[in-house]
C-alpha atoms as a PDB file:
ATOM      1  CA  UNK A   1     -29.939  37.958  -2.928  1.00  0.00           C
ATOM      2  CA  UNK A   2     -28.995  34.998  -0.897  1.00  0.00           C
ATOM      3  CA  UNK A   3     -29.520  32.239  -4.069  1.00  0.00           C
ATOM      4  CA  UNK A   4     -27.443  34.717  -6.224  1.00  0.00           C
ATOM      5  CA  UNK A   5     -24.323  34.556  -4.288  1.00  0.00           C
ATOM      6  CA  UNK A   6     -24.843  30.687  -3.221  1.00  0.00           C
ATOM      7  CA  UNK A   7     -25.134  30.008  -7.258  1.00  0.00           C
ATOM      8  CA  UNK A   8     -22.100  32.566  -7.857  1.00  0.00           C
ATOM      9  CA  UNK A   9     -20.024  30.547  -5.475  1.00  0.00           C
ATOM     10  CA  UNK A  10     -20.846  27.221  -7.009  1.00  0.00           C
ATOM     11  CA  UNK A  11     -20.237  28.564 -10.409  1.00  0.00           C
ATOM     12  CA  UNK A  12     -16.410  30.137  -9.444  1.00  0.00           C
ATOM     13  CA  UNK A  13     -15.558  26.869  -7.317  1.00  0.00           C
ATOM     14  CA  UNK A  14     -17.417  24.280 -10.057  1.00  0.00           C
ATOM     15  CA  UNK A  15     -15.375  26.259 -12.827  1.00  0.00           C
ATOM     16  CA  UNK A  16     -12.146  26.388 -11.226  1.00  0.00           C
ATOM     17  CA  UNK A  17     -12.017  22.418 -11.129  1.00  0.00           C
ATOM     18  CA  UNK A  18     -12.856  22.464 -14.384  1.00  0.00           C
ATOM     19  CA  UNK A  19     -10.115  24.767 -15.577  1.00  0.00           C
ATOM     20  CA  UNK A  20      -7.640  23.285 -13.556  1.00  0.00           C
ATOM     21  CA  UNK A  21      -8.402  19.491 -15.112  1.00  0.00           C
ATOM     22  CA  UNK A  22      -8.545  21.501 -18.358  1.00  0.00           C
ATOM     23  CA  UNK A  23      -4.685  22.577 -17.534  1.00  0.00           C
ATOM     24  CA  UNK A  24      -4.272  18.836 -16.842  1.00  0.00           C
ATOM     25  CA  UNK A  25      -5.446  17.207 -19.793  1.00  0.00           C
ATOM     26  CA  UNK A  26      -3.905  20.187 -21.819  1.00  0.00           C
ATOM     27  CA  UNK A  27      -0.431  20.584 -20.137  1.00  0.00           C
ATOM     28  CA  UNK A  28       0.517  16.795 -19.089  1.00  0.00           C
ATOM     29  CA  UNK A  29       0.613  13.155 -20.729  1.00  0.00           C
ATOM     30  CA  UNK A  30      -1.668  12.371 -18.088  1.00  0.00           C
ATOM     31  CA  UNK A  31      -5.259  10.371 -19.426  1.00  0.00           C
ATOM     32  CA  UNK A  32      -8.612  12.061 -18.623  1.00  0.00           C
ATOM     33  CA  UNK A  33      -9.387   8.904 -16.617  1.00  0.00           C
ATOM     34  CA  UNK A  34      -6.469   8.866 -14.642  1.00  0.00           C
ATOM     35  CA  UNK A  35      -6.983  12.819 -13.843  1.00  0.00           C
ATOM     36  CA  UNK A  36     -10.532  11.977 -12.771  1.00  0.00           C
ATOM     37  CA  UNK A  37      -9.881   9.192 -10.292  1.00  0.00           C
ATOM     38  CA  UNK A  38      -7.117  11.580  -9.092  1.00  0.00           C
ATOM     39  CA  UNK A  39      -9.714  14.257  -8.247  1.00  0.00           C
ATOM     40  CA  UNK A  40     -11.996  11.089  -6.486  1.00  0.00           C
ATOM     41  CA  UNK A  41      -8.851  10.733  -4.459  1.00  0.00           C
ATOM     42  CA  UNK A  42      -8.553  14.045  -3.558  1.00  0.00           C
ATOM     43  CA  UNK A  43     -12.201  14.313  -2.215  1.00  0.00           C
ATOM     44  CA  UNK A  44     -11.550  11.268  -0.263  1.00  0.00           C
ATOM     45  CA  UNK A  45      -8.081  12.648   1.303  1.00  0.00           C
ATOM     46  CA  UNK A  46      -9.472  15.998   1.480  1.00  0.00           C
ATOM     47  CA  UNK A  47     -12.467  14.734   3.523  1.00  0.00           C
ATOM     48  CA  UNK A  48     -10.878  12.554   5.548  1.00  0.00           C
ATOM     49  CA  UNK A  49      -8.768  15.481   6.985  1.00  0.00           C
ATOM     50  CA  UNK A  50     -11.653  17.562   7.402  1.00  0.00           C
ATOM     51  CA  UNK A  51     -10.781  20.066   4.647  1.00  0.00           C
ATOM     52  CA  UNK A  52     -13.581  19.547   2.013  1.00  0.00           C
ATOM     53  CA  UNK A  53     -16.389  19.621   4.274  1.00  0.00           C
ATOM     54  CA  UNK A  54     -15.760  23.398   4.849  1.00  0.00           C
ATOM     55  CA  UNK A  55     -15.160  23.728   1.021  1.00  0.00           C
ATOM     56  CA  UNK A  56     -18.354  21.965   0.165  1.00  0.00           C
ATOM     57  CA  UNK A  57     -20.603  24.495   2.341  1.00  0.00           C
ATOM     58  CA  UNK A  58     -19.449  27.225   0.803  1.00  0.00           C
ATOM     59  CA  UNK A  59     -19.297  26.196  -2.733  1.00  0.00           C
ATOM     60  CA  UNK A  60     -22.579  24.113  -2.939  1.00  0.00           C
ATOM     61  CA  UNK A  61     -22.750  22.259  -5.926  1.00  0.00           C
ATOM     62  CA  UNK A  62     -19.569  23.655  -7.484  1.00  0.00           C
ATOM     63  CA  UNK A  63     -17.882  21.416  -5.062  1.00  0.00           C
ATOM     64  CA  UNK A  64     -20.434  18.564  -4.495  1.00  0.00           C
ATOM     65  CA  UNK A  65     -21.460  18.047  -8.148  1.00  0.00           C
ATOM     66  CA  UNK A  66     -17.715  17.298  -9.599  1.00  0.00           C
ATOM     67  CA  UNK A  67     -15.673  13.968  -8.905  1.00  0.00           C
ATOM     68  CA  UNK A  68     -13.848  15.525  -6.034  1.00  0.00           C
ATOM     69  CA  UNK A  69     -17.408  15.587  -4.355  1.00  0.00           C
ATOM     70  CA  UNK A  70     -17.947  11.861  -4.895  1.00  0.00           C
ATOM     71  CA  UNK A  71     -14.743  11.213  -2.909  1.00  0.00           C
ATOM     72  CA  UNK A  72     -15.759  13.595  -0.005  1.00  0.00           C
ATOM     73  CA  UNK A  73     -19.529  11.812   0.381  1.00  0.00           C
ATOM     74  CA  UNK A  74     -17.376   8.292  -0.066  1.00  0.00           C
ATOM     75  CA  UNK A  75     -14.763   9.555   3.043  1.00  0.00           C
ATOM     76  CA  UNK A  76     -17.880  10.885   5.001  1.00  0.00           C
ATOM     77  CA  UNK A  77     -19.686   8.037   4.785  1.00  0.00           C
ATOM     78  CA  UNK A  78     -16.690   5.816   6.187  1.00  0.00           C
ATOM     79  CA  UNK A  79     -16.323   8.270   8.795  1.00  0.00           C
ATOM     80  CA  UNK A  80     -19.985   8.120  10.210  1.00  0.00           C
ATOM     81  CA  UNK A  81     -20.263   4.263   9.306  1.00  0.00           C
ATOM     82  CA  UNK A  82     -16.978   3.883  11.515  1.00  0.00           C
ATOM     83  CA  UNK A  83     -18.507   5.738  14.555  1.00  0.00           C
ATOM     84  CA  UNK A  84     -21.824   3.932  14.433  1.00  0.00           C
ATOM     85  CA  UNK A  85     -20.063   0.307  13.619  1.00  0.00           C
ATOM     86  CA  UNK A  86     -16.233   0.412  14.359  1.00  0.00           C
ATOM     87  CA  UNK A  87     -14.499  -1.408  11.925  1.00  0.00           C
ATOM     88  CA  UNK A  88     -16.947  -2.851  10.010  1.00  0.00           C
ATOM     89  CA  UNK A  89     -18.194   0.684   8.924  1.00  0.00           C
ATOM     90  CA  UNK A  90     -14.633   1.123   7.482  1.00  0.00           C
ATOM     91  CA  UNK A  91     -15.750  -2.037   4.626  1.00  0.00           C
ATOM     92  CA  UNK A  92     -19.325  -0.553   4.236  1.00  0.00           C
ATOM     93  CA  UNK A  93     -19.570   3.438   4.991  1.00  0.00           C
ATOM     94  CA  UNK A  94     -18.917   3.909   1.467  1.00  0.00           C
ATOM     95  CA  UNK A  95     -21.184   1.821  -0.470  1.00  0.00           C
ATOM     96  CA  UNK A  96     -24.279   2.936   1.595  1.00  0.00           C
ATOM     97  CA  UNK A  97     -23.152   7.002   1.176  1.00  0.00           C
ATOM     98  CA  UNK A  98     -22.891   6.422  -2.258  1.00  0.00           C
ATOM     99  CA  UNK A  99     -26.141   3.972  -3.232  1.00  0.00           C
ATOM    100  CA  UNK A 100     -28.742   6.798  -3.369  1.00  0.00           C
ATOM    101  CA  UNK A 101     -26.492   8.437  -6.332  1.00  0.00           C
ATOM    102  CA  UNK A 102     -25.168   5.249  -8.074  1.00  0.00           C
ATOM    103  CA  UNK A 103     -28.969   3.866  -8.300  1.00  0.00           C
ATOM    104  CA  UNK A 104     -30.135   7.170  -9.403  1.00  0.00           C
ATOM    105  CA  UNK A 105     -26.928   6.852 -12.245  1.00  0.00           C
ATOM    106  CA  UNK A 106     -27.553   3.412 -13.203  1.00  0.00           C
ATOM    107  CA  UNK A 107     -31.358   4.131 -13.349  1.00  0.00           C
ATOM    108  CA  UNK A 108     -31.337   7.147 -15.627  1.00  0.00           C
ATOM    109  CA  UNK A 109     -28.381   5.871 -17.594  1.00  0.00           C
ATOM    110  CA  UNK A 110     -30.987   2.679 -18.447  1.00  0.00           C
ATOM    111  CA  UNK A 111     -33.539   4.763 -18.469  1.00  0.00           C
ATOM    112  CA  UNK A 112     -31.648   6.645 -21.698  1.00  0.00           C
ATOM    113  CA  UNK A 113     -30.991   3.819 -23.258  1.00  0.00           C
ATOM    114  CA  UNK A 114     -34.160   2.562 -23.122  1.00  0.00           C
ATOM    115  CA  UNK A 115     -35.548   5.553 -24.846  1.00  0.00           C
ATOM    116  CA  UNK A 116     -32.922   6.257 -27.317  1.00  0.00           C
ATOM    117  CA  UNK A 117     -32.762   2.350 -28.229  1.00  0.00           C
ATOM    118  CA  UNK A 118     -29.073   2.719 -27.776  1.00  0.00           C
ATOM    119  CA  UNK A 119     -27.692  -1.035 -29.750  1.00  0.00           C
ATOM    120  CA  UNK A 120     -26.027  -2.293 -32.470  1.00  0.00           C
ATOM    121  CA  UNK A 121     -25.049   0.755 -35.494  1.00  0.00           C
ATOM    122  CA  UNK A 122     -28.143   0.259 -38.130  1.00  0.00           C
ATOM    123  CA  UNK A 123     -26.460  -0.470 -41.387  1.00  0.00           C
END
């Protein structure tokens, strides 16, 4: 019974960002792109203050899996690079928190296009 309500939290939290950038891209002149690297912003302001981390616990993937949740690892990461390395940590915290998931992107994303043979249109 334990999964169940861990995957119905992630589900109500995951949708609810969705809906709400659905409002956004529906109700404002704002661009998709510029909603997204507001919700990157968010995770990183959000984490920074110690508010996400709590969020992310409860909601799983609902709140890790989004954009919001690549801000939070990016703030985290700055935050434990900065206690291990003082200042320096504040230039690097977030490019080591985030390599794991960027190679694994990059990777797959070749990977794809490797398969699929993804090129110039065929005429």
């Amino acid at each position: 019974m334990d999964i169940v309500l861990k995957l119905l939290w992630a589900f109500l939290f995951g949708g609810a960002l969705c809906v709400i950038t659905q409002i956004l891209i529906d109700k404002t002149k704002l661009t998709p792109a510029r909603i997204l690297v507001g919700f990157v912003v968010m995770g990183v302001i959000l984490g920074a203050v110690g508010v996400y981390g709590p969020f992310a616990e409860l909601a799983g993937a609902g709140a890790t899996t989004p954009l919001s949740g690549f801000g939070y690892l990016i703030s985290k990461g700055v935050r434990e690079a900065v206690d291990e390395k003082g200042l320096l940590g504040a230039f690097t915290g977030s490019l080591t928190a985030a390599a794991g998931g960027t190679t694994a992107a990059l990777c797959f994303g070749l990977l794809a296009a490797v398969i699929c043979k993804i090129g110039k249109p065929r005429s």
